[in-house]
Protein backbone atom coordinates (compact mmCIF):
# COMPACT_ATOMS: atom_id res chain seq x y z
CA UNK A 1 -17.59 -22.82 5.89
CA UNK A 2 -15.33 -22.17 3.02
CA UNK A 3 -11.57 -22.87 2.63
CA UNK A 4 -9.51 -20.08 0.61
CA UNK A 5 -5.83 -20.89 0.16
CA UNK A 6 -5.10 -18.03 -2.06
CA UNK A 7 -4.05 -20.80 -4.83
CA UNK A 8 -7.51 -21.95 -6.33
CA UNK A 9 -9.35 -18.95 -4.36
CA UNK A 10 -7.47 -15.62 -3.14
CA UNK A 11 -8.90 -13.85 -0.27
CA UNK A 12 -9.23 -10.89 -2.21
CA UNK A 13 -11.58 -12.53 -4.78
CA UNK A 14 -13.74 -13.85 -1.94
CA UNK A 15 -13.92 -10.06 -0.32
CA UNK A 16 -14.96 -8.60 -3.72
CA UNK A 17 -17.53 -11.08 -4.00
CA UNK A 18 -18.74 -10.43 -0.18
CA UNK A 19 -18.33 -6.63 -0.19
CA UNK A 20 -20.64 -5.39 -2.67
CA UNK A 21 -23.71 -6.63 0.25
CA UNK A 22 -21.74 -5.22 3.04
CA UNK A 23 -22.11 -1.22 4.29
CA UNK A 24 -18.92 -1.83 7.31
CA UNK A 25 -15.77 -3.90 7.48
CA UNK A 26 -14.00 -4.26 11.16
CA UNK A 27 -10.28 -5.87 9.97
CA UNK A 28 -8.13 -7.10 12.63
CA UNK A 29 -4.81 -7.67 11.40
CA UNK A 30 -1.03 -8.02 12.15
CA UNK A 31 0.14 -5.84 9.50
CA UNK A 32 -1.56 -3.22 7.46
CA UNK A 33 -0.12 -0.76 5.06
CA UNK A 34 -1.42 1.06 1.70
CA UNK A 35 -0.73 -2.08 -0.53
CA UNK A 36 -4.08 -3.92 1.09
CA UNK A 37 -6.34 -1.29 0.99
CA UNK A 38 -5.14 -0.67 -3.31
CA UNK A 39 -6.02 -4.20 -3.50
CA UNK A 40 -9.85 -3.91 -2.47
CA UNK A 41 -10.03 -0.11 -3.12
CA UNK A 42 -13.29 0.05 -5.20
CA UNK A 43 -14.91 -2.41 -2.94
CA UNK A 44 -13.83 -0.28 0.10
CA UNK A 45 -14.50 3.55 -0.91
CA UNK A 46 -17.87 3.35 0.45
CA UNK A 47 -17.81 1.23 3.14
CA UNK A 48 -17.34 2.23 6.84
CA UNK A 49 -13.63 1.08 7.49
CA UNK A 50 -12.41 0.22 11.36
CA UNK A 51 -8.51 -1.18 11.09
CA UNK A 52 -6.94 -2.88 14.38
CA UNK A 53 -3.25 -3.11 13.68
CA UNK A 54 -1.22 -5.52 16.16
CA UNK A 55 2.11 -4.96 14.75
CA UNK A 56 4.53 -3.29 12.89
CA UNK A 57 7.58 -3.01 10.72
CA UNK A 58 11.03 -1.26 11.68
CA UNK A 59 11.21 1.64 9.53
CA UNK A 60 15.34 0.72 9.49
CA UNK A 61 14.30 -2.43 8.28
CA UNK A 62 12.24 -1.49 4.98
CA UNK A 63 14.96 -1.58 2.56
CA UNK A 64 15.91 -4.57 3.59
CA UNK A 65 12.14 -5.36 3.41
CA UNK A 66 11.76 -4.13 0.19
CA UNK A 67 15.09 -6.47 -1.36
CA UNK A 68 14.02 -9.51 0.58
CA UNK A 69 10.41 -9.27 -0.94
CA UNK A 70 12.11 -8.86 -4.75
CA UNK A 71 13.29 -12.52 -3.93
CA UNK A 72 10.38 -14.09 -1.90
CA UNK A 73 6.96 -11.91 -2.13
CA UNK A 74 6.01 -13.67 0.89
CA UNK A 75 8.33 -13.54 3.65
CA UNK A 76 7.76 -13.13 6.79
CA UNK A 77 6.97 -9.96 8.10
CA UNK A 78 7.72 -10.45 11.27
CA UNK A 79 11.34 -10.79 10.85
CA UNK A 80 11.72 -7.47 9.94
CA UNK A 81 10.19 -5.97 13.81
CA UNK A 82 12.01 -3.67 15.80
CA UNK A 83 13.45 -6.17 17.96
CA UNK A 84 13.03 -3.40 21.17
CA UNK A 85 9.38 -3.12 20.21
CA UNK A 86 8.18 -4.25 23.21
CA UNK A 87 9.91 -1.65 25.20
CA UNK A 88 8.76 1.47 23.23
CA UNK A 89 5.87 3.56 24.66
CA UNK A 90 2.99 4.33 23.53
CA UNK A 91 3.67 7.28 20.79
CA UNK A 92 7.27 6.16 19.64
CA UNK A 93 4.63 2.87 18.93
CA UNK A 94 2.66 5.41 16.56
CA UNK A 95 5.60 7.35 15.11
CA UNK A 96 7.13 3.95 14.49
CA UNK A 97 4.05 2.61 12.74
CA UNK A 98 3.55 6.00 10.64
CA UNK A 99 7.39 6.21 9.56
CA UNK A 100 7.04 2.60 8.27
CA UNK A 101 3.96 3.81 6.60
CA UNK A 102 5.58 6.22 4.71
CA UNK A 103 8.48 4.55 3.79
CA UNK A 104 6.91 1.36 2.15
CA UNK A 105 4.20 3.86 0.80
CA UNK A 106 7.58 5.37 -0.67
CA UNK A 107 9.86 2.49 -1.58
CA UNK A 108 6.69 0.98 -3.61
CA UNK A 109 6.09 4.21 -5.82
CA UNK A 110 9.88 3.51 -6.92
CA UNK A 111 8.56 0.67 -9.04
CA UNK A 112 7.14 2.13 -12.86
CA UNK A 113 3.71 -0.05 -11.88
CA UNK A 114 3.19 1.86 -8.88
CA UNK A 115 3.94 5.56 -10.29
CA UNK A 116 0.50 5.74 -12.55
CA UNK A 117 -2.26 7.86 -12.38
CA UNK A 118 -4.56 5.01 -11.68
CA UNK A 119 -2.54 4.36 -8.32
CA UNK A 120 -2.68 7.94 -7.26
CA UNK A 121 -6.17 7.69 -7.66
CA UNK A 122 -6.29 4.85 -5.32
CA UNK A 123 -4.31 6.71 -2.80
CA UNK A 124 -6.80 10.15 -3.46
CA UNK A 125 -9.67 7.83 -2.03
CA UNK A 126 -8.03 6.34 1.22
CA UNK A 127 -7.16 10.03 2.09
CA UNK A 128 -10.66 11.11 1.56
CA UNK A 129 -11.71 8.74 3.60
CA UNK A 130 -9.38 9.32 6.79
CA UNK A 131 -10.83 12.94 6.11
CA UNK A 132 -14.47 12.14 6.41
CA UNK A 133 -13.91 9.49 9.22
CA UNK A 134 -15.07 6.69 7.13
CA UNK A 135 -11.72 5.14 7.67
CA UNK A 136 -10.36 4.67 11.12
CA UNK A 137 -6.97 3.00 12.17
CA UNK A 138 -5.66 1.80 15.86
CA UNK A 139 -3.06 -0.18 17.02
CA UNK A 140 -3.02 -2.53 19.91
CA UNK A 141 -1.05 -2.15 22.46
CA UNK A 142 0.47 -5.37 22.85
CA UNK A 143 1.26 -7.28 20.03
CA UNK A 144 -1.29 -8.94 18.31
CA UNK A 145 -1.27 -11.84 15.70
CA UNK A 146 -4.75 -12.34 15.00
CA UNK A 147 -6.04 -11.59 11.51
CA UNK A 148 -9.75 -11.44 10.71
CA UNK A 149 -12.45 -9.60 8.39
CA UNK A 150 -15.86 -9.52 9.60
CA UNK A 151 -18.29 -7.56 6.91
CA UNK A 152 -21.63 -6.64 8.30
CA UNK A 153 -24.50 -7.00 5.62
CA UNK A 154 -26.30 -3.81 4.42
CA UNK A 155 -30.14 -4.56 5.74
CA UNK A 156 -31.60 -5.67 2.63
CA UNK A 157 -28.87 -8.38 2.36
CA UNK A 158 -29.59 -9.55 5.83
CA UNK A 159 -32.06 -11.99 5.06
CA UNK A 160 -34.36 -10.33 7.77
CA UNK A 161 -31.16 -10.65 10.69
CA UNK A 162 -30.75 -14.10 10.00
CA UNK A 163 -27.32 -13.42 7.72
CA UNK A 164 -25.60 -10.40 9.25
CA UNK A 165 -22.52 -10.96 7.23
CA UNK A 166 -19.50 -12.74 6.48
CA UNK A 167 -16.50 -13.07 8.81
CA UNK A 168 -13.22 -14.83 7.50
CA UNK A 169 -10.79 -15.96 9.47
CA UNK A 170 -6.56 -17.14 8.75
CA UNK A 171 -3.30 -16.21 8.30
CA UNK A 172 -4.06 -13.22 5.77
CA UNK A 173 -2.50 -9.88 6.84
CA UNK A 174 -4.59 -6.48 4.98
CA UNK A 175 -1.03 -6.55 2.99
CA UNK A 176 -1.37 -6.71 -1.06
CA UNK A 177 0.37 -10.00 -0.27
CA UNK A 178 -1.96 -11.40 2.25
CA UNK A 179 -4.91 -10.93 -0.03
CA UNK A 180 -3.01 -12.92 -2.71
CA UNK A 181 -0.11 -14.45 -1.59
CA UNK A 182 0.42 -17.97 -2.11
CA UNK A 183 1.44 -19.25 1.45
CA UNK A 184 -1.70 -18.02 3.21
CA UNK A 185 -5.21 -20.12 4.41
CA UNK A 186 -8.57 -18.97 5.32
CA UNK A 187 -11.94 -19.51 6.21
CA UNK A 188 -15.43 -18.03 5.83
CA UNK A 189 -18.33 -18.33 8.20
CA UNK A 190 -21.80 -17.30 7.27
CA UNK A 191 -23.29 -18.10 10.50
CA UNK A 192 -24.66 -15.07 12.86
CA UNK A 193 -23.08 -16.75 16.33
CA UNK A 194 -19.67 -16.57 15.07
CA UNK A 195 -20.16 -13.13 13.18
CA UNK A 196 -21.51 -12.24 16.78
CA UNK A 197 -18.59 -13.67 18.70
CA UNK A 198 -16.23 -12.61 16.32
CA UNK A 199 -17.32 -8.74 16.07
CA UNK A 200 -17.98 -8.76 20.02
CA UNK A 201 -14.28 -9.64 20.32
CA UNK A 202 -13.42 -6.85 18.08
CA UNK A 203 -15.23 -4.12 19.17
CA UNK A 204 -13.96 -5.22 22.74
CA UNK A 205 -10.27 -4.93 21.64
CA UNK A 206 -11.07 -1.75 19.87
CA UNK A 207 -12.58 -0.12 22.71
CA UNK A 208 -9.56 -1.14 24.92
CA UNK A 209 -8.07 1.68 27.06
CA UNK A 210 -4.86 0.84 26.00
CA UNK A 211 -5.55 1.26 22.09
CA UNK A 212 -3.33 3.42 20.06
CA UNK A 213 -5.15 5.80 17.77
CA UNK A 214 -3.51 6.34 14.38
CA UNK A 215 -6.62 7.98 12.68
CA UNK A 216 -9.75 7.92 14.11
CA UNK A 217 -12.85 10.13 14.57
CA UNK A 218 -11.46 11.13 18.45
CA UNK A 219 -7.95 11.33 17.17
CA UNK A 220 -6.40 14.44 15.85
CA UNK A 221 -5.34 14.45 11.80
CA UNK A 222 -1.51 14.29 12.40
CA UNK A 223 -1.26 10.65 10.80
CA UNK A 224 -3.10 12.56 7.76
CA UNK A 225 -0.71 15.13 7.71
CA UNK A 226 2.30 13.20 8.21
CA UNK A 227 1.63 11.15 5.22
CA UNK A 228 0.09 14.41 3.27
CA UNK A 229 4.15 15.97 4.44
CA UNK A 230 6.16 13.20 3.47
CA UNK A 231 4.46 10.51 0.63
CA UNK A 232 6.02 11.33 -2.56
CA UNK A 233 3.00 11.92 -4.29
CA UNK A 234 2.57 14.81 -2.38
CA UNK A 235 5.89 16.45 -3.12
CA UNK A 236 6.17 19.96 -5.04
CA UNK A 237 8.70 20.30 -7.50
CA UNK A 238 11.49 23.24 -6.72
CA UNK A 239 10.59 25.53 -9.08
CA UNK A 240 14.30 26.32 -10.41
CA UNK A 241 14.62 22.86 -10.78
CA UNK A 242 11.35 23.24 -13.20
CA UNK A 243 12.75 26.15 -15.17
CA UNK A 244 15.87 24.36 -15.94
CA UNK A 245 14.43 21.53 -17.33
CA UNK A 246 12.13 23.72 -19.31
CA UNK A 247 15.32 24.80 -20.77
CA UNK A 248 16.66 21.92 -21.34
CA UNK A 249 13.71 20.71 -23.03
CA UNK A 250 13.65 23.24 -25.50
CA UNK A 251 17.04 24.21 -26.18
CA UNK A 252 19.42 21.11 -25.59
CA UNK A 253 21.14 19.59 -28.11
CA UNK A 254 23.75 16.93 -28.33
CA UNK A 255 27.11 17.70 -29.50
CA UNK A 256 29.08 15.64 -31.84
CA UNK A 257 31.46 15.23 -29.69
CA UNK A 258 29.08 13.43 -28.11
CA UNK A 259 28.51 10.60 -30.27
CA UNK A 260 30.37 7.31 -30.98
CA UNK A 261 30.23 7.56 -34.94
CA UNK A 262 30.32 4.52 -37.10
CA UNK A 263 33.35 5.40 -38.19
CA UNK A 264 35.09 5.55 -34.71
CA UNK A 265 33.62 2.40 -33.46
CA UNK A 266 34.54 0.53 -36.56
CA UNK A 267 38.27 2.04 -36.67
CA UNK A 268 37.82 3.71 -40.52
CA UNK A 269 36.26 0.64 -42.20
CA UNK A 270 32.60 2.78 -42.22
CA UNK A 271 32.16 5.91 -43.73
CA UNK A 272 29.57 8.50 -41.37
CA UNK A 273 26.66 8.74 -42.92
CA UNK A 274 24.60 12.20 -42.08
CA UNK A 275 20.94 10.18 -41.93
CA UNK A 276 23.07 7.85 -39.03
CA UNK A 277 24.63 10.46 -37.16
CA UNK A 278 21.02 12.46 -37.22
CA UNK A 279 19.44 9.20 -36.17
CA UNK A 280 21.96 8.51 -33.35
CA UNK A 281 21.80 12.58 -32.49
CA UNK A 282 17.88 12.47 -32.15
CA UNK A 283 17.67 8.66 -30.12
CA UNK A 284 20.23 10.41 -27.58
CA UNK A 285 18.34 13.34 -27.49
CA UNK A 286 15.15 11.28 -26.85
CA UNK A 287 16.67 9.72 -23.73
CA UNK A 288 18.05 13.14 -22.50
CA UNK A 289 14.35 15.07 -22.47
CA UNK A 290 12.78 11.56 -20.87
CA UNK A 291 15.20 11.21 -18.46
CA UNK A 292 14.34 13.12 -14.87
CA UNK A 293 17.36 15.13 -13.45
């Protein structure tokens, strides 16, 4: 048994380490969107992927979310629920869950990190694998708080079935933040009788009548397409929009009107030079063509 605490050890380094033997990863957790799967996504894009999700975020509530987390990366979650959770059925459960998918998927590509061609490339491979069923999500139908990772060894890492894998087990949510935020513990078992106990009481809650399926191999693709419909990165630019910029690329110039000369701002004491005034005309017409409309 090995204690992470996401200070000396993040869970994330101890899953990259594990993965690499593993060929499936069953992941019950609390909360999961995008920014967990980014974290591990090399380690994951071949790996059969089951998700159990026992709660979610209030799609009203990710602003607030997303200004709360600008002050404390790791607060609570769960203070930003629907409060009437509990009373929704089962599909407003699943358009609840998607919507907040979307919208944190959205709120994070606001940030200049997040809006890179590495990230998109990320995103390209989780979509891949909801196509080929490689990835599957559910939610529970009751809330659930439990949070674990069990990775089941590839056969030559098995030791002969006495190692089937690694199972860790703590407060870590398959958030960006759970894999490396600072106020989360775990532990890893090597052992096979709690890898068995641990993926027996997985598979049972996964196979529960009552499960919601957000993407799955039995489910249809409308979680796919929702997020293909709505994520920013798969928006298509208006093309007048596009032919007006083109324009203004090319032919707009700034006027002198425009400009707060030297000898404005100093009240006569400086004289205009024409290398300043060029050099002030071509900085503001810098941040004009680099600036989206």
């Amino acid at each position: 048994m090995s204690l992470i605490d996401n200070k000396a050890k993040t869970l994330q380094d101890a899953l990259k380490n594990a993965l690499p033997s593993a060929e499936s990863v069953d992941i019950l957790t609390a909360y999961f969107y995008f920014s967990g799967f980014s974290a591990l996504v090399d380690e994951l894009k071949d790996k059969k992927i089951r998700i159990l999700v026992g709660k979610s975020i209030d799609p009203n509530a990710v602003d607030e979310l997303s200004s709360a987390m600008k002050i404390d990366p790791d607060v609570d979650l769960a203070t930003f629920q629907n409060r009437n959770y509990l009373n929704l059925s089962r599909s407003q459960k699943k358009a609840e869950y998607v919507e907040s998918f979307v919208k944190l998927f959205n709120k994070s590509a606001l940030s200049e990190s997040f809006d890179s061609t590495e990230n998109q490339r990320m995103h390209k491979i989780f979509e891949e694998k909801l196509k080929d069923g490689s990835l599957e999500i559910r939610m529970t139908n009751e809330q659930n708080h439990a949070k674990a990772y069990i990775l089941t060894n590839k056969p030559e890492f098995s030791q002969g079935g006495d190692f089937k894998g690694n199972v860790f087990m703590g407060s870590n949510n398959f958030t960006y933040n759970g894999l490396i935020g600072q106020g989360e513990l775990a532990i890893t078992f090597r052992d096979n009788e709690k890898y068995d106990e641990l993926e027996s009481h997985f598979c049972n809650l996964w196979d529960n009548s009552n499960t919601i399926d957000i993407q799955t191999q039995e489910s249809n693709d409308d979680f796919l397409q929702e997020i293909q419909k709505k994520l920013w990165i798969h928006a298509t630019p208006d093309p007048y929009k596009v032919y007006i910029r083109i324009l203004h690329e090319l032919y707009a110039k700034v006027e002198d009107e425009d400009i707060k000369s030297p000898d404005t701002i100093s009240g006569g004491m400086f004289k205009n030079l024409k290398y300043q005034l060029d050099a002030i005309r071509d900085g503001i017409d810098c941040i004009n063509k680099n600036t989206i409309l």
